[in-house]
Every structure is written in structure tokens, then in C-alpha cells.
Protein backbone atom coordinates (compact mmCIF):
# COMPACT_ATOMS: atom_id res chain seq x y z
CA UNK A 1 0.00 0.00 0.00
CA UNK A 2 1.52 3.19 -0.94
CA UNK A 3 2.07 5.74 1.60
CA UNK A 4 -1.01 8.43 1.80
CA UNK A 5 -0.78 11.82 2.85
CA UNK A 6 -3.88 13.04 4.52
CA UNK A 7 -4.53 16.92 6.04
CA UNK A 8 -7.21 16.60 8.89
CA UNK A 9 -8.92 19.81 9.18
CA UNK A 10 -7.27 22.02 11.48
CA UNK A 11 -5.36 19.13 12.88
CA UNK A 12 -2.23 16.95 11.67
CA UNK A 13 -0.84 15.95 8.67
CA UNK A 14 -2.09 12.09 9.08
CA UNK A 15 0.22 9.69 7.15
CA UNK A 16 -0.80 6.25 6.38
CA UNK A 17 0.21 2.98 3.95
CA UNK A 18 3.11 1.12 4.02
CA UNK A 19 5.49 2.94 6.96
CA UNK A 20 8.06 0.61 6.37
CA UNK A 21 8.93 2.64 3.07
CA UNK A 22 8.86 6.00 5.28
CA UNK A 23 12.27 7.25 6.94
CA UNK A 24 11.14 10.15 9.33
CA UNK A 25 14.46 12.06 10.45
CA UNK A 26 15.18 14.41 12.63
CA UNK A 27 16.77 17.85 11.88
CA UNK A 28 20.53 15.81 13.33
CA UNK A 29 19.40 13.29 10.87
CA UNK A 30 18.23 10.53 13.81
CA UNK A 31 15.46 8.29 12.93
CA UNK A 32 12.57 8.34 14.29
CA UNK A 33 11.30 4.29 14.98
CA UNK A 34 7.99 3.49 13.54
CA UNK A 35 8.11 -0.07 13.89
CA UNK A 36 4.49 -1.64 14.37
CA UNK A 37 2.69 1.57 13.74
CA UNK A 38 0.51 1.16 10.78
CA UNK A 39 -0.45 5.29 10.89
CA UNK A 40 1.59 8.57 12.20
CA UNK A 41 0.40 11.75 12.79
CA UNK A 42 2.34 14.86 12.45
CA UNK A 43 1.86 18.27 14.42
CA UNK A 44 1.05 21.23 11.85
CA UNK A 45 0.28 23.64 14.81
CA UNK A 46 3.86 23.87 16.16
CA UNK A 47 2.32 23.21 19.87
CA UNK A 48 2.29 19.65 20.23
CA UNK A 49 4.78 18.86 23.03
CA UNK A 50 5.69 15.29 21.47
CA UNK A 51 7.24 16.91 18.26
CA UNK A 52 7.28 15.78 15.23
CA UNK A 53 4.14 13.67 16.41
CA UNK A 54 0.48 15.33 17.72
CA UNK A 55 -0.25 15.35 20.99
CA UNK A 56 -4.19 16.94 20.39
CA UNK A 57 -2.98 19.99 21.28
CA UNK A 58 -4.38 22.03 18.04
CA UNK A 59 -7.54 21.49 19.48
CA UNK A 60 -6.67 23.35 22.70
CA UNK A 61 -5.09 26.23 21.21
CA UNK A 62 -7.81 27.01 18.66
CA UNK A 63 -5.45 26.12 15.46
CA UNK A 64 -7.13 27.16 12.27
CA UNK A 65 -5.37 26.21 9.26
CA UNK A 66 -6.34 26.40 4.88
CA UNK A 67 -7.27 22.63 4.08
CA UNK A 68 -8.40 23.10 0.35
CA UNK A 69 -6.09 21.70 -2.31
CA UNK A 70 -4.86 24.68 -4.69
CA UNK A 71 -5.58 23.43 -8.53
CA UNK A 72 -1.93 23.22 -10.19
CA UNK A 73 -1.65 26.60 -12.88
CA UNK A 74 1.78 25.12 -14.49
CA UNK A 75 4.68 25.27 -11.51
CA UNK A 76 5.44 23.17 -8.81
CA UNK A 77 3.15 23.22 -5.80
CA UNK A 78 0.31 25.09 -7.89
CA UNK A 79 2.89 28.19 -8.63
CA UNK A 80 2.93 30.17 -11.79
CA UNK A 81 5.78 30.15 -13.42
């Protein structure tokens, strides 16, 4: 299964599929062990106290983030070029 990217509405990037193909690294480059977990889910708010992982804490703080999927005009990431 390939790995899925999913953005929960004002709440964490939720990634799913087949974690053994996934290498989450720190910013020192240490690995982050996913063994056994069949879904991660990453803070977007910046608040979670259990970085890189959510902790619910979006939820407490009010975090209001854009959700929709900008259509693709030509560049990379929906840019003009």
C-alpha cells in the first residue's frame, strides 16, 4: 500500500500505507522508529509537546489552518511560473 498523505482539518498531517517505506528524520538526521505503527500523525500547529508527532494539542489552542487543495496553474506546488 503506498504511503497516503492526509490533512485533517485544522489538525495533523495524518500519514498512512506502508510505513516501512517512510524514513522520518530528525533535523541531526536521527530516525525516528515506527516499527508496528501502521499510521503517524504529524503536528502542523507547532504546539504539540511530542514533536514531530500530535499530541491533540491544536484542538486546545484554537489552530485554524487552509485545508483546500490549490488546482496546479503550471509550476510546482500550484505556482505560476
Amino acid at each position: 500500500m503506498p504511503l497516503k498523505v492526509t490533512i485533517r482539518k485544522n489538525g495533523p498531517y495524518l500519514v498512512s500505507g506502508d510505513l516501512n517505506e517512510l524514513e522520518l528524520t530528525d533535523a541531526d538526521g536521527n530516525k525516528y522508529d515506527l516499527t508496528g505503527k501502521q499510521a503517524v500523525a504529524l503536528c502542523r500547529c507547532g504546539a504539540s509537546v511530542n514533536k514531530p508527532f500530535c499530541d491533540g494539542t491544536h484542538s486546545k489552542i484554537g489552530f485554524q489552518a487552509a485545508e483546500a487543495a490549490v488546482k496546479n496553474e503550471g509550476g510546482p506546488m500550484g505556482t505560476k511560473m
